[in-house]
N, C-alpha and C. Protein backbone atom coordinates (compact mmCIF):
# COMPACT_ATOMS: atom_id res chain seq x y z
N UNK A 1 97.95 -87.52 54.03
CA UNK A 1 96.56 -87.77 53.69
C UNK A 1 95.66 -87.14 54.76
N UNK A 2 94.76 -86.48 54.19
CA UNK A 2 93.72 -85.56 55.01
C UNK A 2 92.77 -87.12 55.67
N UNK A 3 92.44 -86.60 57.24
CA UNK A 3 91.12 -87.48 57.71
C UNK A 3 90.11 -86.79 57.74
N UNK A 4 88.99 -87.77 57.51
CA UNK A 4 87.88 -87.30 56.80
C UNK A 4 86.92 -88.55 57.78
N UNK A 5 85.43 -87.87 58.39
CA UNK A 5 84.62 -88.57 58.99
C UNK A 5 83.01 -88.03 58.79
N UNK A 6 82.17 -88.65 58.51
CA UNK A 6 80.82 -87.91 57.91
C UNK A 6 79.81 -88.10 59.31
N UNK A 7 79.41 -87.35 59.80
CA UNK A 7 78.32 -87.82 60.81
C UNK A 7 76.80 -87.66 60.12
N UNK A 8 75.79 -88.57 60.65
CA UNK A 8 74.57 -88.22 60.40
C UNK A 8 73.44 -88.28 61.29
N UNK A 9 72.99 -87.69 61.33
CA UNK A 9 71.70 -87.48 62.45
C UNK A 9 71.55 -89.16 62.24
N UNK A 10 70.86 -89.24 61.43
CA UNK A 10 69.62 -90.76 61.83
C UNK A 10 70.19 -92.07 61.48
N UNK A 11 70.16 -93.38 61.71
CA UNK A 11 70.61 -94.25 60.89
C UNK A 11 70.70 -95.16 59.29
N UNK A 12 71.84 -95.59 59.16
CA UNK A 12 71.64 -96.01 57.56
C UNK A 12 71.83 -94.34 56.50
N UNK A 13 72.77 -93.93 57.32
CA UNK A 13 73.59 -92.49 56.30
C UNK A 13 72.47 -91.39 55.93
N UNK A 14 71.24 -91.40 57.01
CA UNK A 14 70.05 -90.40 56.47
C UNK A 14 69.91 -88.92 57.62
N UNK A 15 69.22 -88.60 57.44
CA UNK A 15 69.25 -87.02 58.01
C UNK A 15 70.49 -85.97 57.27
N UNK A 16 70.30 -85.14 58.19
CA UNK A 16 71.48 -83.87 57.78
C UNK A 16 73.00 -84.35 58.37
N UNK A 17 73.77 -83.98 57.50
CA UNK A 17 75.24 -84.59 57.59
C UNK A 17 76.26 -83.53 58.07
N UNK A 18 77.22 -83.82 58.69
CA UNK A 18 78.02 -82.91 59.28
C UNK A 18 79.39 -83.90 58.79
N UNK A 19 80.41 -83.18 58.10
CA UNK A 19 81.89 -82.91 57.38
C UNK A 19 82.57 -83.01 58.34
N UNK A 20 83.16 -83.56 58.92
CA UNK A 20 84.40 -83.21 60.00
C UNK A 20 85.97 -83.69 59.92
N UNK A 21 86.65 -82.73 59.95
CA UNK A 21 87.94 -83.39 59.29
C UNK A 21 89.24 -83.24 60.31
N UNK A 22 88.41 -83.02 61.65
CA UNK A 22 89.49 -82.75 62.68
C UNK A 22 89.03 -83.11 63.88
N UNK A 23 89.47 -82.79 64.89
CA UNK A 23 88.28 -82.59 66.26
C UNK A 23 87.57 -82.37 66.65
N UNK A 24 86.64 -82.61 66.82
CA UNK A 24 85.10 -81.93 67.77
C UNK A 24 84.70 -81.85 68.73
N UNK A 25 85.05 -81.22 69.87
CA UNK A 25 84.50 -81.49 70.94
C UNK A 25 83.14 -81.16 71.30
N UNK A 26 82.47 -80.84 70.52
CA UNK A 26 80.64 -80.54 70.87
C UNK A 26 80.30 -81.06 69.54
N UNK A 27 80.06 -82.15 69.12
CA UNK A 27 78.99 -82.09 67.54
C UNK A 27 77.59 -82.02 67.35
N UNK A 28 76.94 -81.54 69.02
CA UNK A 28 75.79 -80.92 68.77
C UNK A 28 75.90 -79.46 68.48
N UNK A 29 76.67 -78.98 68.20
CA UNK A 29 77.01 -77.80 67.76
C UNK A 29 76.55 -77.66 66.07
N UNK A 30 76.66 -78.93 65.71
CA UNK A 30 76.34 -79.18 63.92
C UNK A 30 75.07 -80.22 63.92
N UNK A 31 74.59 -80.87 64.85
CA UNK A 31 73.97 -82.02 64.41
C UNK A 31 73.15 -82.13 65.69
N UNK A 32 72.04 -82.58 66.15
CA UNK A 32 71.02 -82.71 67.19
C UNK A 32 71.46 -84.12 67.94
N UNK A 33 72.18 -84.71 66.85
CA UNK A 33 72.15 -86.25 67.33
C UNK A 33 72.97 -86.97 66.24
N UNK A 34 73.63 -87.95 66.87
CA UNK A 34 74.70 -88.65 65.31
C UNK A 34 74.13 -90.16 65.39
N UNK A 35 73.46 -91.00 64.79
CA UNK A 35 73.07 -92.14 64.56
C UNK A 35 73.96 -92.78 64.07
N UNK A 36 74.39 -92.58 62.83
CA UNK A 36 75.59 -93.55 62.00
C UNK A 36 76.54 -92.33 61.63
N UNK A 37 77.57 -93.23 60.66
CA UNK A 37 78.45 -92.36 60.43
C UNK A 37 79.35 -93.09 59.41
N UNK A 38 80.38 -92.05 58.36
CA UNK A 38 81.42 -92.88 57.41
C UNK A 38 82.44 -92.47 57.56
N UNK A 39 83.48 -93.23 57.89
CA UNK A 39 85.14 -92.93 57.63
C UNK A 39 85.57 -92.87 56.57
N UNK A 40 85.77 -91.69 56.22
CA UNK A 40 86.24 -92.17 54.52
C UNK A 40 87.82 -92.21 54.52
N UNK A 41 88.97 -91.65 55.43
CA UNK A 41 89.97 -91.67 55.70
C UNK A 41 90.86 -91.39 56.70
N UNK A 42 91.77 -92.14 57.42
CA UNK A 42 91.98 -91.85 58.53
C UNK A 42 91.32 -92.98 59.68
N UNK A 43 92.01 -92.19 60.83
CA UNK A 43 91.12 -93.06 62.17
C UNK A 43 91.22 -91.77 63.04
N UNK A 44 89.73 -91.99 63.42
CA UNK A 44 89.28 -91.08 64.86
C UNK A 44 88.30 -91.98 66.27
N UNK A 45 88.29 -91.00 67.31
CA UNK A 45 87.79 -91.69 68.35
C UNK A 45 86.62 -90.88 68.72
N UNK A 46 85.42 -91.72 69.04
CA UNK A 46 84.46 -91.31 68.97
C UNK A 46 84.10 -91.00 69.89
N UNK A 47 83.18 -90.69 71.44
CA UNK A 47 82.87 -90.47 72.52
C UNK A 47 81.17 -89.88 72.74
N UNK A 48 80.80 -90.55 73.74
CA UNK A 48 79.73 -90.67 74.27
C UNK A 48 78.89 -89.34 74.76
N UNK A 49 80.16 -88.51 74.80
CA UNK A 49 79.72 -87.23 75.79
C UNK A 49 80.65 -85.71 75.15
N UNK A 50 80.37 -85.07 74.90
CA UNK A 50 80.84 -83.49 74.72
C UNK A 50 82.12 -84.04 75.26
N UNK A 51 83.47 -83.07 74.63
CA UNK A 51 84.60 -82.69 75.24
C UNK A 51 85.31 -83.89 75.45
N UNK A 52 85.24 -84.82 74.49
CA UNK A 52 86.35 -86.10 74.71
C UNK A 52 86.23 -86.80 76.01
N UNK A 53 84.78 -86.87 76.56
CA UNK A 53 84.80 -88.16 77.65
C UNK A 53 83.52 -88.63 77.28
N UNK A 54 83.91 -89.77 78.42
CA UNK A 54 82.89 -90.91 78.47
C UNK A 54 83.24 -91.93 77.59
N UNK A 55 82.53 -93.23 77.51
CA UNK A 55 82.49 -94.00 76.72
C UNK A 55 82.84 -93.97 75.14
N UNK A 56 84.26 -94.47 74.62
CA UNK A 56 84.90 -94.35 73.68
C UNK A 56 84.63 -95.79 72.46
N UNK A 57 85.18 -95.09 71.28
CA UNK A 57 85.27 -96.13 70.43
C UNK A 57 85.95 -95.93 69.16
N UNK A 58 87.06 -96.62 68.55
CA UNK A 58 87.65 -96.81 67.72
C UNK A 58 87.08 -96.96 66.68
N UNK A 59 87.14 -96.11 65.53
CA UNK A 59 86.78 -96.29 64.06
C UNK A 59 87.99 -96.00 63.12
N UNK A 60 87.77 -96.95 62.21
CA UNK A 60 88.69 -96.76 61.12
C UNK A 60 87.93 -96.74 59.86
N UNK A 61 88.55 -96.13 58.73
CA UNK A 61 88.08 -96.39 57.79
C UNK A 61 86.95 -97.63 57.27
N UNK A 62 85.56 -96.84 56.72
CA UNK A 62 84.56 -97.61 56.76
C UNK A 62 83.15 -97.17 56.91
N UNK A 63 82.09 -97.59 56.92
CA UNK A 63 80.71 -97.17 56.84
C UNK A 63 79.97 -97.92 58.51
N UNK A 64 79.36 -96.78 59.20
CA UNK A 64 78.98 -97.32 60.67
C UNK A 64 77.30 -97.25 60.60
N UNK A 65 76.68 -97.83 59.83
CA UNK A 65 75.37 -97.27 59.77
C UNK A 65 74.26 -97.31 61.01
N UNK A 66 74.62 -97.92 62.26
CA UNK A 66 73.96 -97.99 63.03
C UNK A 66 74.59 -97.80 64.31
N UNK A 67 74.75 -96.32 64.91
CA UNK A 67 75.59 -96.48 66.00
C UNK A 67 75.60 -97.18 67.25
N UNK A 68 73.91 -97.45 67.41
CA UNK A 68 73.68 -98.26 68.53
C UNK A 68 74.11 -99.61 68.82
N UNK A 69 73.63 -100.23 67.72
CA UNK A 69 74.08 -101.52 67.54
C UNK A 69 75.68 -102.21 67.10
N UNK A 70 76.26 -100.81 66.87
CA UNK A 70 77.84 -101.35 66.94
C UNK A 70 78.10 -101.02 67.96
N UNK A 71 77.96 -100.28 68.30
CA UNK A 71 78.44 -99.93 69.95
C UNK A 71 77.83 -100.46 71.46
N UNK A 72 77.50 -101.65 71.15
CA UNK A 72 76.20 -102.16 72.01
C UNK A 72 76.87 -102.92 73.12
N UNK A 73 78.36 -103.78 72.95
CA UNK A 73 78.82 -104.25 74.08
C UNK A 73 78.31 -103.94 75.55
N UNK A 74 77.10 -104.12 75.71
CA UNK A 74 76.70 -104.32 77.13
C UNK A 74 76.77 -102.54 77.37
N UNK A 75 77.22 -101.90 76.59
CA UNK A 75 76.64 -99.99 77.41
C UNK A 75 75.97 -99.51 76.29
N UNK A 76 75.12 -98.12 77.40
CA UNK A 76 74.84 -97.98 76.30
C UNK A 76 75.25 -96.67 75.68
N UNK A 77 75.25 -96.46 74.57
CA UNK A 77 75.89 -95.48 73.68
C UNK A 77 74.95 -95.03 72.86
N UNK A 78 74.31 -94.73 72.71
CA UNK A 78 72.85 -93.73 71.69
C UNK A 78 73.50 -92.96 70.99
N UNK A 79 74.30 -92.15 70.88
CA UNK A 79 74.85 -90.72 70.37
C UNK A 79 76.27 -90.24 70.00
N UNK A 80 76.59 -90.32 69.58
CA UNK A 80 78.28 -89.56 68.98
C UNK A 80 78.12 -88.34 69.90
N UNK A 81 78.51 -88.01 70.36
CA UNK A 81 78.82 -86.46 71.06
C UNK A 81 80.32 -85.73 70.53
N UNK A 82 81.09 -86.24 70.47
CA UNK A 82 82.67 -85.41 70.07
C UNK A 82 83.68 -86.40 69.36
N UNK A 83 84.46 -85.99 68.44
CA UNK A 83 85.32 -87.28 68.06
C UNK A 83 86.64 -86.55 67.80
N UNK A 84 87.53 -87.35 67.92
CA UNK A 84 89.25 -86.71 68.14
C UNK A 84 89.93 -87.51 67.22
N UNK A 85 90.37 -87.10 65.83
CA UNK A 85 91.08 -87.56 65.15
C UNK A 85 92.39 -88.17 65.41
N UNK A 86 92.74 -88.90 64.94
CA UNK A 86 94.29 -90.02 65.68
C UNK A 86 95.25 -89.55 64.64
N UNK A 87 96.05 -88.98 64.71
CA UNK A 87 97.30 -88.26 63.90
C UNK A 87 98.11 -89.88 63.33
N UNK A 88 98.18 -90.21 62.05
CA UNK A 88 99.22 -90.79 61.80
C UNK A 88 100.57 -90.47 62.65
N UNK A 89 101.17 -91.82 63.19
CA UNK A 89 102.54 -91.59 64.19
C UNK A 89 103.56 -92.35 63.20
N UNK A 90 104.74 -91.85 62.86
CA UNK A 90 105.81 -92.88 62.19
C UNK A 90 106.77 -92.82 63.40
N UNK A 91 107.25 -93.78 63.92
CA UNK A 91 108.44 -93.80 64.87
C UNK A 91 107.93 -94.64 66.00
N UNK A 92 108.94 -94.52 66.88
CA UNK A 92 109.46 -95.35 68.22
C UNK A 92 107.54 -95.10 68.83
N UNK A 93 107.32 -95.93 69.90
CA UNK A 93 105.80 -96.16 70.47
C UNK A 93 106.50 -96.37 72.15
N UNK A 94 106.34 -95.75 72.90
CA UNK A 94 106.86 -95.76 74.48
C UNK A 94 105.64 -95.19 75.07
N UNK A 95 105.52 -95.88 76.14
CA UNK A 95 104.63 -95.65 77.39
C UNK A 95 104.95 -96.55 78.87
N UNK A 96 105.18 -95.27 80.07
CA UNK A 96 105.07 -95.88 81.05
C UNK A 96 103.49 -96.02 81.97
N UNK A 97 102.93 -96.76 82.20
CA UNK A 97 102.08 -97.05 82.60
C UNK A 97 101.73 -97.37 84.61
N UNK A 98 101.28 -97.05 85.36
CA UNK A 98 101.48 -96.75 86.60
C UNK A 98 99.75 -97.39 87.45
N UNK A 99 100.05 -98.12 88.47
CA UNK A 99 99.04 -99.13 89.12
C UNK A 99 97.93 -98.12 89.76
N UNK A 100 98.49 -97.06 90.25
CA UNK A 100 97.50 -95.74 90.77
C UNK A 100 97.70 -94.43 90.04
N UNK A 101 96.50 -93.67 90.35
CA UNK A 101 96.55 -92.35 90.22
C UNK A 101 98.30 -91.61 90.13
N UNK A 102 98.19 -90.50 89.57
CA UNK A 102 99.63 -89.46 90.02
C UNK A 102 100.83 -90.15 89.93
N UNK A 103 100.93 -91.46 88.90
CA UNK A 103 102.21 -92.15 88.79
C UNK A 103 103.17 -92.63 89.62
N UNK A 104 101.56 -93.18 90.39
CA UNK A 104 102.32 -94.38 91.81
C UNK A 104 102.05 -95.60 91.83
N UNK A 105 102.84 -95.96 92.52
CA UNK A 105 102.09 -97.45 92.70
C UNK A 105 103.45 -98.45 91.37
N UNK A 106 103.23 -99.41 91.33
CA UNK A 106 104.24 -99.79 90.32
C UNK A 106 104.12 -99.48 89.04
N UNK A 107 105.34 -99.40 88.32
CA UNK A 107 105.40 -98.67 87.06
C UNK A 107 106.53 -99.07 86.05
N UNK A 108 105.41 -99.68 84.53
CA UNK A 108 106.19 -100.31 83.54
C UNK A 108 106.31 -99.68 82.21
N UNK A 109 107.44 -100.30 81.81
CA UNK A 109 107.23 -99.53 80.38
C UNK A 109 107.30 -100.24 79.33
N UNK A 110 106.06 -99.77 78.42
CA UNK A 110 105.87 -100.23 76.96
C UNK A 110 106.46 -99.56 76.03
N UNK A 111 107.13 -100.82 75.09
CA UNK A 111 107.29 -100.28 74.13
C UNK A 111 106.30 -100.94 72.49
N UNK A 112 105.78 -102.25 73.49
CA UNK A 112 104.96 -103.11 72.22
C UNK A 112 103.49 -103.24 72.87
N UNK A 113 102.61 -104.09 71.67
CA UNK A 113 101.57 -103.95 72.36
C UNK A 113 101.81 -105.38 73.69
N UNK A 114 100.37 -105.29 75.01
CA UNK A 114 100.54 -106.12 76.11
C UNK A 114 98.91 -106.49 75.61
N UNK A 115 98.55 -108.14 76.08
CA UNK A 115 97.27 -108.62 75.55
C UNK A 115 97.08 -108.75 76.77
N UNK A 116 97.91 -108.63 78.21
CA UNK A 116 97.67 -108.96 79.70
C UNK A 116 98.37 -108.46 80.37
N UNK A 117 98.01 -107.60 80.81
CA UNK A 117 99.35 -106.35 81.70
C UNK A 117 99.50 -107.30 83.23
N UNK A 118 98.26 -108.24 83.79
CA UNK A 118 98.40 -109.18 84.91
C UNK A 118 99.66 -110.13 84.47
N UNK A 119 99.48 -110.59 83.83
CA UNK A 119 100.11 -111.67 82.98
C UNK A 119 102.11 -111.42 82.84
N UNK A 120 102.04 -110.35 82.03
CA UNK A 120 103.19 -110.09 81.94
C UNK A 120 104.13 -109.23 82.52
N UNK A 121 103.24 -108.23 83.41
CA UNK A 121 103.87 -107.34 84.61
C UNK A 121 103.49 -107.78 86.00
N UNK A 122 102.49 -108.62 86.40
CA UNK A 122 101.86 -108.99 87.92
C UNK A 122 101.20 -107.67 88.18
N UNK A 123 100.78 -106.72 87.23
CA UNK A 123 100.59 -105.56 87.69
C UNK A 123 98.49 -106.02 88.11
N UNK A 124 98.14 -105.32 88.54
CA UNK A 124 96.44 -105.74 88.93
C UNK A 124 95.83 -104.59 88.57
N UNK A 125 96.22 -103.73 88.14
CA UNK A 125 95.25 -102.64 88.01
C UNK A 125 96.48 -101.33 86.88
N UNK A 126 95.68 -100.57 86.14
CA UNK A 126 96.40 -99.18 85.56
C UNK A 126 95.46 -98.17 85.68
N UNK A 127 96.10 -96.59 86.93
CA UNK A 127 95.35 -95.75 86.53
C UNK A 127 95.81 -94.70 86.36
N UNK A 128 97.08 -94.37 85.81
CA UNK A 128 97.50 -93.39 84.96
C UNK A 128 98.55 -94.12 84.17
N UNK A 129 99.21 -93.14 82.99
CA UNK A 129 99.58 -93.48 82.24
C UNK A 129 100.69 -92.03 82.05
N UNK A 130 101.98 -92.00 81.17
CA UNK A 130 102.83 -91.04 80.50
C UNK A 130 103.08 -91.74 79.21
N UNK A 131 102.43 -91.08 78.40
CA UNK A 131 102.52 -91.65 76.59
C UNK A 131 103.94 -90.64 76.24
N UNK A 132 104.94 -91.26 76.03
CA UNK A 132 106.19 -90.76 75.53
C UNK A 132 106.22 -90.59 74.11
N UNK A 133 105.90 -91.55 73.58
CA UNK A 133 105.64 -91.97 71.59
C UNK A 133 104.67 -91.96 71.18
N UNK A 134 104.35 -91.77 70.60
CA UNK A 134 102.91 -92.92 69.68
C UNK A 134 101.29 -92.71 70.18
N UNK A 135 100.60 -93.29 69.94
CA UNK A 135 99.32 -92.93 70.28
C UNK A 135 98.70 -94.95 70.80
N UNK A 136 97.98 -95.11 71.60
CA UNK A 136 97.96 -96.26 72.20
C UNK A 136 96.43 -95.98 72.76
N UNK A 137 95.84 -97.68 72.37
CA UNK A 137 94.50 -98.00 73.30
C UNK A 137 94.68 -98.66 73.83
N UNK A 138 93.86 -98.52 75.47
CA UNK A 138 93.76 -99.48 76.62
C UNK A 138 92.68 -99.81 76.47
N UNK A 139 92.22 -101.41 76.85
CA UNK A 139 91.23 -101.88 76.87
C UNK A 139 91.07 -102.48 78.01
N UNK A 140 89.62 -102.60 78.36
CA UNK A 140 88.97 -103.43 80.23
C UNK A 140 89.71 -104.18 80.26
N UNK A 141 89.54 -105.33 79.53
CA UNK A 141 89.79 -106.61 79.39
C UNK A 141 91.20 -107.15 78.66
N UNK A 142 91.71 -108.41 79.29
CA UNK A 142 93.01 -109.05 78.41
C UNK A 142 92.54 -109.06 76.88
N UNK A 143 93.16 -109.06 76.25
CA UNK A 143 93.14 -109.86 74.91
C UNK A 143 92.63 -108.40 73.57
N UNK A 144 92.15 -107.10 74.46
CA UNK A 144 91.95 -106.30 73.69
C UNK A 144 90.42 -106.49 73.21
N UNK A 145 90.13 -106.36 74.34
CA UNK A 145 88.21 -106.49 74.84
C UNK A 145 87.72 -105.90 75.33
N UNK A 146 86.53 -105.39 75.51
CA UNK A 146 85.83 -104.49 76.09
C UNK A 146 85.83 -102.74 75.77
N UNK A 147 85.60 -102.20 77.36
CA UNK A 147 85.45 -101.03 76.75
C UNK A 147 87.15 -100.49 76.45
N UNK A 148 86.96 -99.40 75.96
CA UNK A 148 88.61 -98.61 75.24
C UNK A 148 88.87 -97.47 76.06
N UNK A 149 89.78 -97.03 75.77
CA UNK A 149 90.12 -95.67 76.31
C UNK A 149 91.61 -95.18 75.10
N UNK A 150 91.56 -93.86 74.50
CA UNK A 150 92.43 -93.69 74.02
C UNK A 150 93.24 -92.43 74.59
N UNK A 151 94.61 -92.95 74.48
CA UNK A 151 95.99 -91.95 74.47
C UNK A 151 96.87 -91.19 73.89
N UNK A 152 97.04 -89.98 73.92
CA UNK A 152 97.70 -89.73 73.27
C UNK A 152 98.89 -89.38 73.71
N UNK A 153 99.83 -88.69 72.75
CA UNK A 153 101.13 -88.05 73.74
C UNK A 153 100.81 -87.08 74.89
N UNK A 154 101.61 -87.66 76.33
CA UNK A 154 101.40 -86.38 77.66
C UNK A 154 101.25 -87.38 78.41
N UNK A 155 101.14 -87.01 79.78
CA UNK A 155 100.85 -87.19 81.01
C UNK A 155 99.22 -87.28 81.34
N UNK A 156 99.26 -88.23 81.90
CA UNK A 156 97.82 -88.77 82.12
C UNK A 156 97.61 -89.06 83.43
N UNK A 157 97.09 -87.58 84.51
CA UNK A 157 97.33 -88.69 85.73
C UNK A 157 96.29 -89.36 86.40
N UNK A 158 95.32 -88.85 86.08
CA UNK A 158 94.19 -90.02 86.27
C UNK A 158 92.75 -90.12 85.42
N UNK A 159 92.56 -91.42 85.10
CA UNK A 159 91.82 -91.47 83.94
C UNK A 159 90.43 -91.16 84.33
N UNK A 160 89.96 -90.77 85.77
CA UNK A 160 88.64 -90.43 86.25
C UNK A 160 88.94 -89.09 85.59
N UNK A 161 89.99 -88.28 85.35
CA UNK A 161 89.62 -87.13 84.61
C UNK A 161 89.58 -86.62 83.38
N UNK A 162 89.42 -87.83 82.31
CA UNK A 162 88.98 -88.45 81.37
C UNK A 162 87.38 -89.25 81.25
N UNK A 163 86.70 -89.17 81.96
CA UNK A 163 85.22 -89.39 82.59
C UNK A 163 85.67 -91.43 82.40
N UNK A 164 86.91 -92.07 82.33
CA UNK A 164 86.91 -93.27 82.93
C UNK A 164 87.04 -93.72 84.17
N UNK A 165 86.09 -93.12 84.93
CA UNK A 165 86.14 -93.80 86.70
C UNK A 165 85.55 -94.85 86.47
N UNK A 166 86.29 -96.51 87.24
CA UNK A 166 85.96 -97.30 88.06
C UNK A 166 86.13 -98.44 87.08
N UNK A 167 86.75 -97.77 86.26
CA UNK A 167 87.16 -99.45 85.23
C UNK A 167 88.78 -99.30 84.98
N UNK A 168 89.03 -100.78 85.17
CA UNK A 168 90.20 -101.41 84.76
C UNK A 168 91.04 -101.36 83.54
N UNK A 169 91.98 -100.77 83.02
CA UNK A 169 92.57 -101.38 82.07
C UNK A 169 93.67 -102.43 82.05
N UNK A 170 93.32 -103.88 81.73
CA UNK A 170 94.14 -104.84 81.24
C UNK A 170 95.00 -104.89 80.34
N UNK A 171 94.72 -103.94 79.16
CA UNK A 171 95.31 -104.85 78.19
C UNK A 171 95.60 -103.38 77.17
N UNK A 172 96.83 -103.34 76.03
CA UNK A 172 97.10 -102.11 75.56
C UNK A 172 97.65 -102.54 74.69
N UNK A 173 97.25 -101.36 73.41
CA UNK A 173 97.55 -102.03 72.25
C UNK A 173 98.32 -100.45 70.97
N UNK A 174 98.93 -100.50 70.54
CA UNK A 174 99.45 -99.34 69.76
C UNK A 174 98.96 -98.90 68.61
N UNK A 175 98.35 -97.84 68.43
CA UNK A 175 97.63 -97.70 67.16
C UNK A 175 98.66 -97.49 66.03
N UNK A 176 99.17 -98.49 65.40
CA UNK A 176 100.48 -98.30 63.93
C UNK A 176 99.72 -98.14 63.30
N UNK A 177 99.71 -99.69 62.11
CA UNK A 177 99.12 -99.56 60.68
C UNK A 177 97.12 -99.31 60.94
N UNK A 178 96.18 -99.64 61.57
CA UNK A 178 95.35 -99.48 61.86
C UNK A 178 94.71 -98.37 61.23
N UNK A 179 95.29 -96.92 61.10
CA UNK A 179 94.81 -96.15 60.46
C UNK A 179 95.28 -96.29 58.58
């Protein structure tokens, strides 16, 4: 099944619309500004800034008519800038996950989702990651809260070069049926 995501300049599905059925890393390249937006199939990740950084967010199938106000958790987010489609994964989901930068510091491995990486590893902090399987979100917070960050397959060695400097991920979750 093809993914399919509609952007629109203004909110409530109005202005000029931009088709996107893959990656984008500039969508001011098509659009001045993305207000809302529709999933019509698939799941992609949305981002705050050109080139897959900054402030992220999970959409799935569905109608977003107001980007501000869904995306409002305490940052702020005005604009769609780039979005990275999430490949359906069938199979095994592995990730080792690492307390510092460059895959130091202590280091565990997932194979399910964790609602408390403190909790169930004593670990206090994640800031790189090696996605072996599957495609996986980290979130600030336990329980699969706050802000996100998404993974894909590769080596990740530090998420400041992903424009996530200075936040925590707690908590990680596997993107299966979701899309």
């Amino acid at each position: 099944m093809l993914s399919r995501i509609i952007f629109y300049e203004e909110k409530n599905f109005q202005g000029r619309s931009y088709d996107c059925l893959s990656d984008c890393a500039d969508i001011s390249s098509n659009l001045s500004r993305c207000q809302s937006c529709r999933v019509e199939s698939g799941c992609f990740m949305v981002y705050e800034r050109p080139n897959y950084m900054g402030l992220q967010f999970f959409l799935r199938r569905g109608e977003y008519q107001d980007i501000q106000r869904m995306m409002s958790m305490g940052m702020m987010f005005d604009s769609i800038r780039s979005c990275r489609m999430i490949p359906h994964h069938r199979g095994q989901f592995r990730m080792r996950i690492y307390e510092r930068e460059n895959f130091s510091g202590q280091m565990n491995e997932l194979i399910d989702d964790s609602d408390n990486i403190m909790d169930r590893f004593r670990m206090s902090d994640c800031m790189s990651a090696n996605v072996i399987e599957g495609h996986w979100l980290l979130y600030e917070q336990p329980h699969y809260r706050g802000r996100m960050m998404y993974l894909r397959p590769g080596e990740h060695k530090s998420f400041r070069d992903l424009g996530m400097s200075g936040i925590r991920f707690m908590s990680m979750r596997r993107i299966t049926d979701m899309c």
